[in-house]
PDB file of N, CA and C in Angstrom:
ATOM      1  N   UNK A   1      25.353  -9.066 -23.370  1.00  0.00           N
ATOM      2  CA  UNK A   1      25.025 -10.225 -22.572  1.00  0.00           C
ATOM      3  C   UNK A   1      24.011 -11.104 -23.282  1.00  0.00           C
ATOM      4  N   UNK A   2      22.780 -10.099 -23.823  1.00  0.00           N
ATOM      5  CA  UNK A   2      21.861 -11.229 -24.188  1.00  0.00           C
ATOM      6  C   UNK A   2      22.205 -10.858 -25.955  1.00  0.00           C
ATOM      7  N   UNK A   3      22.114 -12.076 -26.583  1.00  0.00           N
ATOM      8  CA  UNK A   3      22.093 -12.283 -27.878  1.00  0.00           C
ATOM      9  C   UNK A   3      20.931 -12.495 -28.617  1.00  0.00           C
ATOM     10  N   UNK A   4      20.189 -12.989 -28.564  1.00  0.00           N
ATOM     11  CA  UNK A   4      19.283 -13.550 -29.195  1.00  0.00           C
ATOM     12  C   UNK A   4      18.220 -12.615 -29.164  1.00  0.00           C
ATOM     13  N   UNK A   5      17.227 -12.198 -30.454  1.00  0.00           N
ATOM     14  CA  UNK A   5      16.036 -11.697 -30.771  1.00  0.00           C
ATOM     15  C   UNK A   5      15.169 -12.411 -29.370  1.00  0.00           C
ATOM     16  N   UNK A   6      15.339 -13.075 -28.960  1.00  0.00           N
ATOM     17  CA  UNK A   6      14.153 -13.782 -27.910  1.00  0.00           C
ATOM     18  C   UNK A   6      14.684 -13.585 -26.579  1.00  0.00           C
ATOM     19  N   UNK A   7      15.426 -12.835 -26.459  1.00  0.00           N
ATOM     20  CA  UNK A   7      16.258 -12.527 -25.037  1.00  0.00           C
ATOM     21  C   UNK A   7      16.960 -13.343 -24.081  1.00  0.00           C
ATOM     22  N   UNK A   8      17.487 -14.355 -24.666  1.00  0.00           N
ATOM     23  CA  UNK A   8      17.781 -16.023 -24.252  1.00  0.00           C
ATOM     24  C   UNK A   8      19.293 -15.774 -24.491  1.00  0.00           C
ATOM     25  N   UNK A   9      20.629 -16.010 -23.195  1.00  0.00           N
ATOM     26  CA  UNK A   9      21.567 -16.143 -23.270  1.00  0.00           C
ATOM     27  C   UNK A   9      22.400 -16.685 -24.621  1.00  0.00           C
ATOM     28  N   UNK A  10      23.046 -16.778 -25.009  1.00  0.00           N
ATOM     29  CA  UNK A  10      23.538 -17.714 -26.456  1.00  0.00           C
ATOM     30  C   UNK A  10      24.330 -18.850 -25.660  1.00  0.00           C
ATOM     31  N   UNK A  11      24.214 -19.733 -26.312  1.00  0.00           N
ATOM     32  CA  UNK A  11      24.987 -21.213 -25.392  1.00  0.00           C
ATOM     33  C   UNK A  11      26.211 -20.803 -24.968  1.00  0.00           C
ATOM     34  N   UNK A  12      27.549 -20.115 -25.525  1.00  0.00           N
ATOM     35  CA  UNK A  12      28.626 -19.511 -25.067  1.00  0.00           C
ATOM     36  C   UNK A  12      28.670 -19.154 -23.617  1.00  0.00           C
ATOM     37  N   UNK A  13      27.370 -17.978 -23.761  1.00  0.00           N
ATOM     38  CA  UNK A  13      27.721 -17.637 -22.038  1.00  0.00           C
ATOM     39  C   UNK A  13      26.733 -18.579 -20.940  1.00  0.00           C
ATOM     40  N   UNK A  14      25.801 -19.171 -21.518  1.00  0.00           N
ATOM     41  CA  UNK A  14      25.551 -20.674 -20.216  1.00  0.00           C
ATOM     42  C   UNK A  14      26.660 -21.681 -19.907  1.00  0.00           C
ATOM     43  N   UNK A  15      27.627 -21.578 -21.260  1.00  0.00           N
ATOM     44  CA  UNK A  15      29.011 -22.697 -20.703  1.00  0.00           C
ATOM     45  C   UNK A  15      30.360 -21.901 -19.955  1.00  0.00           C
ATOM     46  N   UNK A  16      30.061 -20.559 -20.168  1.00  0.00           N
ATOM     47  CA  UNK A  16      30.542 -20.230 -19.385  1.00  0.00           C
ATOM     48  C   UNK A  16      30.583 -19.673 -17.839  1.00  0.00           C
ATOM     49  N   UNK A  17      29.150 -19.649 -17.423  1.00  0.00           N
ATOM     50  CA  UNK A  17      28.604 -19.130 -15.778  1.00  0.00           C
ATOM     51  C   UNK A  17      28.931 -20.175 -15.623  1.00  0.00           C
ATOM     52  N   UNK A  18      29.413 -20.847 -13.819  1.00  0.00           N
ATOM     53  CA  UNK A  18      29.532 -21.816 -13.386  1.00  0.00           C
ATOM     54  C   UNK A  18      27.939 -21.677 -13.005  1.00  0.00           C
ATOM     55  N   UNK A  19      27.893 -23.226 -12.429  1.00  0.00           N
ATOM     56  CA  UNK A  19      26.770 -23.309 -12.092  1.00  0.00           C
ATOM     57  C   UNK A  19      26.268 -23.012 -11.185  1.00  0.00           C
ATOM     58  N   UNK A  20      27.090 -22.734  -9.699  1.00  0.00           N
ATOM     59  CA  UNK A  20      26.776 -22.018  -8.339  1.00  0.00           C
ATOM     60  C   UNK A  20      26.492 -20.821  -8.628  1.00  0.00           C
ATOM     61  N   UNK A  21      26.443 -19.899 -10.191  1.00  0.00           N
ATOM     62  CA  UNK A  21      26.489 -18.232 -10.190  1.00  0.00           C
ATOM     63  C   UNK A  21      25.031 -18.734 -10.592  1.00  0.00           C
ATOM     64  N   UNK A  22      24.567 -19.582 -11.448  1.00  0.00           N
ATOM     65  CA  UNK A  22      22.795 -19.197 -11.465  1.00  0.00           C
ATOM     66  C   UNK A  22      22.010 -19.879 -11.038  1.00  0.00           C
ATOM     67  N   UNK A  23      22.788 -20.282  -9.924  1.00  0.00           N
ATOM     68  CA  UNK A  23      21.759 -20.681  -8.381  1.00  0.00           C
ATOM     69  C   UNK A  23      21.846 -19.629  -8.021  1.00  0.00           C
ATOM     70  N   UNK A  24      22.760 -19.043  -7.487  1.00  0.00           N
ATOM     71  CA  UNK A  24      23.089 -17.928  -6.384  1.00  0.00           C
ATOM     72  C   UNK A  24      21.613 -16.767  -7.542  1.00  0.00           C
ATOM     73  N   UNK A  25      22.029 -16.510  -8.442  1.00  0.00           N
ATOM     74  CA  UNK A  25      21.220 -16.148  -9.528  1.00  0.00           C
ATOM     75  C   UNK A  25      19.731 -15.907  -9.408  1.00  0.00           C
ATOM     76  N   UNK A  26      19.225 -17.410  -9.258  1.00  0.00           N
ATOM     77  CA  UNK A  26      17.942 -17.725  -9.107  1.00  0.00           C
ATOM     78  C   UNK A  26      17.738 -17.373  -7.959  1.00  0.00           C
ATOM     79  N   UNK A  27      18.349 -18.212  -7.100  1.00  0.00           N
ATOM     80  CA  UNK A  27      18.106 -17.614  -5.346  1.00  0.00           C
ATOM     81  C   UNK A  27      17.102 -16.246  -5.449  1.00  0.00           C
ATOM     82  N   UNK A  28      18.544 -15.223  -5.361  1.00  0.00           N
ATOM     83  CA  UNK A  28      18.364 -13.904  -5.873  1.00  0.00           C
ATOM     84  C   UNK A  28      16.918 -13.560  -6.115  1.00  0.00           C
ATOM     85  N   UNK A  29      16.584 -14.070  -7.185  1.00  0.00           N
ATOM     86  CA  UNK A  29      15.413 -13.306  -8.076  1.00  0.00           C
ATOM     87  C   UNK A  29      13.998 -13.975  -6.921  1.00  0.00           C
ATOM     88  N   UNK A  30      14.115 -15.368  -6.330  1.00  0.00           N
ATOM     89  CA  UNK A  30      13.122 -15.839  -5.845  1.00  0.00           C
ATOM     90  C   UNK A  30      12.816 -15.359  -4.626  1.00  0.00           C
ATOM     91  N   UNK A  31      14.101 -14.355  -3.516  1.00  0.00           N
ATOM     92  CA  UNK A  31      13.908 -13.880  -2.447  1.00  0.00           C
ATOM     93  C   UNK A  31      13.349 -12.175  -2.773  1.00  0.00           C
ATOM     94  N   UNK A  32      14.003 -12.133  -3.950  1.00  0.00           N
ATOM     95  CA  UNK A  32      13.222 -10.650  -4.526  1.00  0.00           C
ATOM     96  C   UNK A  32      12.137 -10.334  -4.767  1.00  0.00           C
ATOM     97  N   UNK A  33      11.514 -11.610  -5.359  1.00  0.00           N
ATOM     98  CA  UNK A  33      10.288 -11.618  -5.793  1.00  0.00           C
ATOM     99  C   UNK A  33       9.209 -11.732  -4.496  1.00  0.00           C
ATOM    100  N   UNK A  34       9.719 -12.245  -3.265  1.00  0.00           N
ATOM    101  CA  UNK A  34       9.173 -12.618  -1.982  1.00  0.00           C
ATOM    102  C   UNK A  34       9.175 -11.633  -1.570  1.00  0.00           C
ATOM    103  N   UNK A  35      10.361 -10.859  -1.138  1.00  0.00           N
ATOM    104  CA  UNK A  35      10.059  -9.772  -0.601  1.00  0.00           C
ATOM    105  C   UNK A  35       9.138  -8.455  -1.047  1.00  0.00           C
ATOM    106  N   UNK A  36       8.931  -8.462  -2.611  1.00  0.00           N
ATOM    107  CA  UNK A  36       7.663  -7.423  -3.376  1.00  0.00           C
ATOM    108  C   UNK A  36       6.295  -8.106  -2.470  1.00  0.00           C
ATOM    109  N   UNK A  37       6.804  -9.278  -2.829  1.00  0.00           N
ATOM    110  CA  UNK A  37       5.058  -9.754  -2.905  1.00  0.00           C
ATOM    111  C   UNK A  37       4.570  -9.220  -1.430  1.00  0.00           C
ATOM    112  N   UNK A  38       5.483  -9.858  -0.390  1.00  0.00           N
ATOM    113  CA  UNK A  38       4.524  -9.844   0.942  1.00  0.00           C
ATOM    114  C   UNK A  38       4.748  -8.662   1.515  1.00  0.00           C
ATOM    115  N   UNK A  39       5.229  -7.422   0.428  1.00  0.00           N
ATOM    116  CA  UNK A  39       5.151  -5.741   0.772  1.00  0.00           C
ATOM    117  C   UNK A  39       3.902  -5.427  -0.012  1.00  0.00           C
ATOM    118  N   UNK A  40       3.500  -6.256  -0.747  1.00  0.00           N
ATOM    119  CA  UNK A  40       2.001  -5.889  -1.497  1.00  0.00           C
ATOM    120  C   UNK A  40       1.001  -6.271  -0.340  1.00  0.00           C
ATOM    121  N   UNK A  41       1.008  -7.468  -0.003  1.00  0.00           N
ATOM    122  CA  UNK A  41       0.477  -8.416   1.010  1.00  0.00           C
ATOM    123  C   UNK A  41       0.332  -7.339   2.209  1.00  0.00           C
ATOM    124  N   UNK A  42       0.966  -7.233   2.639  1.00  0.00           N
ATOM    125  CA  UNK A  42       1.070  -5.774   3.396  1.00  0.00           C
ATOM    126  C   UNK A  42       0.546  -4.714   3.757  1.00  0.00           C
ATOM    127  N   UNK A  43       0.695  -4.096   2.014  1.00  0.00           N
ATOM    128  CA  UNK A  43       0.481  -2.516   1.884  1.00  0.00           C
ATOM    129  C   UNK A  43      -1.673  -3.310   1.737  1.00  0.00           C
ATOM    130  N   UNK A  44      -1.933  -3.931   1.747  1.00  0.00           N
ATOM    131  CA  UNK A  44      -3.517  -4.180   1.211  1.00  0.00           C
ATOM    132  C   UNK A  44      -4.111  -4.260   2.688  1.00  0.00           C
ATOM    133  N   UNK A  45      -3.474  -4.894   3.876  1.00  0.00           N
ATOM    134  CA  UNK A  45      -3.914  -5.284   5.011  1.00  0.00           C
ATOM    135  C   UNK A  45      -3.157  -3.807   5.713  1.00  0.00           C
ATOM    136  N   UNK A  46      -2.590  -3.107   5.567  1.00  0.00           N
ATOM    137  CA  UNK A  46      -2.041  -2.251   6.512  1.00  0.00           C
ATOM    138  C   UNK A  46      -3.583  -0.743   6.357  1.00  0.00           C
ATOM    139  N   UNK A  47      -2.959  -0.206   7.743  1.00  0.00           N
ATOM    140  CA  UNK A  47      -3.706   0.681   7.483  1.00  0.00           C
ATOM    141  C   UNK A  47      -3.237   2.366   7.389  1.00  0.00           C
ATOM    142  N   UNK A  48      -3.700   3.266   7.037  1.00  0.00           N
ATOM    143  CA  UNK A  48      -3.002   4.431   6.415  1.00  0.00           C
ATOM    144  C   UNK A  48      -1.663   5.036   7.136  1.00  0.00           C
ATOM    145  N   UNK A  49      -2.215   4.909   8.797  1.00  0.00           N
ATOM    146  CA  UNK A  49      -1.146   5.396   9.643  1.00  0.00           C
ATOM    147  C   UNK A  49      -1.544   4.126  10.554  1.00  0.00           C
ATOM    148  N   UNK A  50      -0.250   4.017  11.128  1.00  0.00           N
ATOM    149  CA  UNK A  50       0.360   3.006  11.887  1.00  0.00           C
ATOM    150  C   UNK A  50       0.056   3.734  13.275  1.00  0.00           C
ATOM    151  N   UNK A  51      -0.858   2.700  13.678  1.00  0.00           N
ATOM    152  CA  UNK A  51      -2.011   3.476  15.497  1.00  0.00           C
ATOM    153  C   UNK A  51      -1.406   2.294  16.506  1.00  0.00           C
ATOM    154  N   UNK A  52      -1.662   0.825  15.864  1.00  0.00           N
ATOM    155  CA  UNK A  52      -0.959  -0.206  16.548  1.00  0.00           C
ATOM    156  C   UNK A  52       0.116  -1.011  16.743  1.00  0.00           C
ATOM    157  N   UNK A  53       1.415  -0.515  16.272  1.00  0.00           N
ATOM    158  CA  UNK A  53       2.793  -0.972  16.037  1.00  0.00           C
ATOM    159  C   UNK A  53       2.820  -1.487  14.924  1.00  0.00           C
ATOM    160  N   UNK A  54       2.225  -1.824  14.222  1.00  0.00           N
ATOM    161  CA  UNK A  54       2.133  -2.322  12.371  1.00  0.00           C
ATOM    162  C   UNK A  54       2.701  -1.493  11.808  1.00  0.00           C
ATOM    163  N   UNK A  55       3.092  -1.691  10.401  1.00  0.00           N
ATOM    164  CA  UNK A  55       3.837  -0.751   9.430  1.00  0.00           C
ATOM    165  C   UNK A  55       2.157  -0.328   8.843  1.00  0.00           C
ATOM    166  N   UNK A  56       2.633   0.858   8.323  1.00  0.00           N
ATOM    167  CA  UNK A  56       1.521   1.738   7.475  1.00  0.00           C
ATOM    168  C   UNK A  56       1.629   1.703   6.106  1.00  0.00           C
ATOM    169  N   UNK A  57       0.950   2.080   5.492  1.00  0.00           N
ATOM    170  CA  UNK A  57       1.006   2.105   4.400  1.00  0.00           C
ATOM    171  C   UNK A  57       1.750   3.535   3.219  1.00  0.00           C
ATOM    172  N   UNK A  58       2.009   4.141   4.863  1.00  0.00           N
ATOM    173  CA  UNK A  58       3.217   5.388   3.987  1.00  0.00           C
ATOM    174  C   UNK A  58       4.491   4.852   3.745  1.00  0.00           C
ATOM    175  N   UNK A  59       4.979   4.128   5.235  1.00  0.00           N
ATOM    176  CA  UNK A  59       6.073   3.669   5.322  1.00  0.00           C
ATOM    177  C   UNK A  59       6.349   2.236   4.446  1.00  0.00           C
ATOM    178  N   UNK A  60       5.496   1.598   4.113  1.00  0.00           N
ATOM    179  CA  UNK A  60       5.220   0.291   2.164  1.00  0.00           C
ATOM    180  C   UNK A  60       5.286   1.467   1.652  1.00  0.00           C
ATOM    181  N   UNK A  61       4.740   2.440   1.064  1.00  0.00           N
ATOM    182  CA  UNK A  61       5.161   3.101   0.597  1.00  0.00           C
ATOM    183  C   UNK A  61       6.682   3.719  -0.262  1.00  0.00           C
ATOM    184  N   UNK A  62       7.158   4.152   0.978  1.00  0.00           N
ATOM    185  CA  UNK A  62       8.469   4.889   0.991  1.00  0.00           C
ATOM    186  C   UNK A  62       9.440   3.489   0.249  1.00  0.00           C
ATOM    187  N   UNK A  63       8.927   1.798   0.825  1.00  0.00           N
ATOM    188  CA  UNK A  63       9.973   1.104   0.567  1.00  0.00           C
ATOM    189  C   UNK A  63       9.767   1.067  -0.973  1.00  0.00           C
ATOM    190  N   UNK A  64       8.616   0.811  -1.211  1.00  0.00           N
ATOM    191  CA  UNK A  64       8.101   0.634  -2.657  1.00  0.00           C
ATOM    192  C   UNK A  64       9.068   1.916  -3.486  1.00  0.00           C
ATOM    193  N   UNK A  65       9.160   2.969  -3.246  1.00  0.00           N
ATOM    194  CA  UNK A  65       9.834   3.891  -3.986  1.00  0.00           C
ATOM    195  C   UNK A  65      11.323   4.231  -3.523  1.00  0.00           C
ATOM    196  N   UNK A  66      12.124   3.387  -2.991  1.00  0.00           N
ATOM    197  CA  UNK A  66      13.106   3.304  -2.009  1.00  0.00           C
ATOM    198  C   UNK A  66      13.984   2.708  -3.486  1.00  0.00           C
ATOM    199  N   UNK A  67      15.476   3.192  -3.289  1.00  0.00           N
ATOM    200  CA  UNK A  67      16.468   2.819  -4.229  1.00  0.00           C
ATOM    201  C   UNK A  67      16.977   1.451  -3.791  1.00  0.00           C
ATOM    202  N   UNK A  68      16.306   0.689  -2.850  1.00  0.00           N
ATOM    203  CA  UNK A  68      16.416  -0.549  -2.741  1.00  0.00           C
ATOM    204  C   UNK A  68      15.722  -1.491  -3.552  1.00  0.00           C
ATOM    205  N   UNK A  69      14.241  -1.052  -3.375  1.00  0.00           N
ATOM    206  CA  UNK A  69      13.244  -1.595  -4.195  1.00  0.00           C
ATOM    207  C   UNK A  69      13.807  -1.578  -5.800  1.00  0.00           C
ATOM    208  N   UNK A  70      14.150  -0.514  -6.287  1.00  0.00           N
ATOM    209  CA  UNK A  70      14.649  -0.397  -7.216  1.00  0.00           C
ATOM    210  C   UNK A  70      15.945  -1.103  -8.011  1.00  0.00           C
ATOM    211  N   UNK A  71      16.702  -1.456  -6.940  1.00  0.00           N
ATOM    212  CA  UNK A  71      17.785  -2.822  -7.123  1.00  0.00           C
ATOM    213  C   UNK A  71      17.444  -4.009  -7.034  1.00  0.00           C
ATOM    214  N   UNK A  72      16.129  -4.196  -6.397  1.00  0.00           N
ATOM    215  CA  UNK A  72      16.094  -5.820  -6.226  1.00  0.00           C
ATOM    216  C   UNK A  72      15.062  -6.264  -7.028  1.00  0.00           C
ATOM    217  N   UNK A  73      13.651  -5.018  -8.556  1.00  0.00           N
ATOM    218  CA  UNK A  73      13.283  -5.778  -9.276  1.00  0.00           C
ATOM    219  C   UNK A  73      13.190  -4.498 -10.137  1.00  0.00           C
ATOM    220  N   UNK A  74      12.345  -4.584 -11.470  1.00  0.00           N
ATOM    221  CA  UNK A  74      12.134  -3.646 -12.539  1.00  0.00           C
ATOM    222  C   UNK A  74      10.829  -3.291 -12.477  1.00  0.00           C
ATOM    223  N   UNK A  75       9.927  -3.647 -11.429  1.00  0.00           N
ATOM    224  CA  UNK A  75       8.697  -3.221 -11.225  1.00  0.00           C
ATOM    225  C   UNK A  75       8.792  -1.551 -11.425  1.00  0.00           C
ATOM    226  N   UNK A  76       8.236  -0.642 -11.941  1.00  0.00           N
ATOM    227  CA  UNK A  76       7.726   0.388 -11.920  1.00  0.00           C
ATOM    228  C   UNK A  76       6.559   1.233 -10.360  1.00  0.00           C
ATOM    229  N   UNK A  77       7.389   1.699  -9.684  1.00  0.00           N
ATOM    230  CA  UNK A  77       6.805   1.957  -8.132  1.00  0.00           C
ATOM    231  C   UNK A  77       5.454   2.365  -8.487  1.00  0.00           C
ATOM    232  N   UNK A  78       5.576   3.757  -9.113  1.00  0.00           N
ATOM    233  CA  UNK A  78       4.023   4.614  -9.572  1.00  0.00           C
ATOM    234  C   UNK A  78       3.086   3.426  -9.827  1.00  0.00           C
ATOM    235  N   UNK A  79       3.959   2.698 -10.876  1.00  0.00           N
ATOM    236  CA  UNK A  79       2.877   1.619 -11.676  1.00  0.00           C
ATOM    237  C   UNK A  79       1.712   1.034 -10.114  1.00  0.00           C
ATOM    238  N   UNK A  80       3.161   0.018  -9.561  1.00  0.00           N
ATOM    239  CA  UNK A  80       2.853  -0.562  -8.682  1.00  0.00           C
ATOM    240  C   UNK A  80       1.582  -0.218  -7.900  1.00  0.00           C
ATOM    241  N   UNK A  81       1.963   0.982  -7.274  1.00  0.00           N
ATOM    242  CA  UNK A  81       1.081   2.155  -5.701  1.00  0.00           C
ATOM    243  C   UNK A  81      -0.525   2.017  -6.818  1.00  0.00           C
ATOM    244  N   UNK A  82      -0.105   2.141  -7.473  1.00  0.00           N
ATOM    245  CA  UNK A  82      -1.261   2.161  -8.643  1.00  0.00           C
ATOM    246  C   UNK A  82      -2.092   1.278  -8.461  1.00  0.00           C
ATOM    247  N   UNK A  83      -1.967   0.302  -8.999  1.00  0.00           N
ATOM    248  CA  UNK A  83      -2.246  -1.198  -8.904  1.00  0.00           C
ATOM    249  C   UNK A  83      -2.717  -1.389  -7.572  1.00  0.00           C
ATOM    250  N   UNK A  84      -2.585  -1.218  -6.669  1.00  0.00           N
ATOM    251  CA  UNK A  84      -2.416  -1.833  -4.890  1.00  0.00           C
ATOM    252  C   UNK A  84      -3.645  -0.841  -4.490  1.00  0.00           C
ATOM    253  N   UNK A  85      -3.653   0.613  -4.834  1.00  0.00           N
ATOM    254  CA  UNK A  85      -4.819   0.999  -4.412  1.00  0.00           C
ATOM    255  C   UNK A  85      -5.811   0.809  -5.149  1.00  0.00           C
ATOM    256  N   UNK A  86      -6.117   0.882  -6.595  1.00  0.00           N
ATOM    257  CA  UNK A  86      -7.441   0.129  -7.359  1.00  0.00           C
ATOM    258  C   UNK A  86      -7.347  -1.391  -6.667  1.00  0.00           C
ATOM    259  N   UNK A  87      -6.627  -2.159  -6.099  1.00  0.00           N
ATOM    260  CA  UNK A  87      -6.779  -3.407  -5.403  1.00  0.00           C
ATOM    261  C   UNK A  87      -8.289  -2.863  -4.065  1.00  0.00           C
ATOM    262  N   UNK A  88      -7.384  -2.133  -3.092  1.00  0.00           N
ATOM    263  CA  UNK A  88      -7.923  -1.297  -2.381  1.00  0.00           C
ATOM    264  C   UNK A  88      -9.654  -1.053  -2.204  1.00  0.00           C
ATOM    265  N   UNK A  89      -9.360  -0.333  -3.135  1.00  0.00           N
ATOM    266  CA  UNK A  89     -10.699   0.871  -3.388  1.00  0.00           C
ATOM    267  C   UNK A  89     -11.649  -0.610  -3.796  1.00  0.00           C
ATOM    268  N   UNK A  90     -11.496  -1.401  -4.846  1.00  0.00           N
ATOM    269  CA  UNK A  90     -12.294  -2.570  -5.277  1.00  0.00           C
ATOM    270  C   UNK A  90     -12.611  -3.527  -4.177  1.00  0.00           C
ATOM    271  N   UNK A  91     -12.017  -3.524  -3.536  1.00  0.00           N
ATOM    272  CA  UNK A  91     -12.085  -4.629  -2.081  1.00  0.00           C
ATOM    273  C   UNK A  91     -13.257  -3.430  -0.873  1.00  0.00           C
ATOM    274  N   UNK A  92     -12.994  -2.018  -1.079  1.00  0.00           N
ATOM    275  CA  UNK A  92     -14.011  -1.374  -0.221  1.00  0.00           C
ATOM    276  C   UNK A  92     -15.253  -1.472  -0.709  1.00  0.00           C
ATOM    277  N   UNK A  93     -15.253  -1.265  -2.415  1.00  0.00           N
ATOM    278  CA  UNK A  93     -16.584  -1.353  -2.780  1.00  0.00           C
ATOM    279  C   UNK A  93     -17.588  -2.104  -2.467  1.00  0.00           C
ATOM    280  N   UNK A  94     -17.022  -3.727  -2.497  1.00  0.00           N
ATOM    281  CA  UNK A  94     -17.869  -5.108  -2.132  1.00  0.00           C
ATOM    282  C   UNK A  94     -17.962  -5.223  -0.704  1.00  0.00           C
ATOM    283  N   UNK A  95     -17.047  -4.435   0.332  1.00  0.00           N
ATOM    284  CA  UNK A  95     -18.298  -3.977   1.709  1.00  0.00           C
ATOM    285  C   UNK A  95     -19.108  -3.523   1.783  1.00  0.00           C
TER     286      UNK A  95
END
């Protein structure tokens, strides 16, 4: 698919996608990228167990490592959970 040392389609296959496939394309990647984010957004404001009808942060969790998550970007989950609690822990410190 990709040709080029720089990971950039080769002109061949941009003249050949119609152009509704990398909208639909883009779409794609921009509702994917929405849906990580405001599960990060989330997992930072949620709290460990779910006391008041809110999602918890087991259940961000589970999605974060869910074979869904896994189809809709290349984020690394571990990485991720990683990341979100040093977010965490740094945001308790400065209380």
């Amino acid at each position: 698919m990709y040709s080029g040392a720089n990971g950039r389609p080769c002109e061949t296959e941009d003249r050949a996608r119609p152009k509704q496939f990398t909208e639909i394309h883009s779409n794609f990647e921009l509702l994917a990228a929405a849906i990580v984010q405001q599960a990060c957004i989330d997992y930072t404001k949620a709290k460990d167990v779910n006391t008041h009808g809110g999602v918890s942060r087991r259940e961000i969790e589970r999605f974060i490592r869910s074979d869904y998550f896994k189809t809709i970007c290349d984020i690394n989950p571990s990485w991720l959970l990683t990341k979100l609690r040093e977010k965490i822990r740094a945001k308790a410190e400065v209380i």
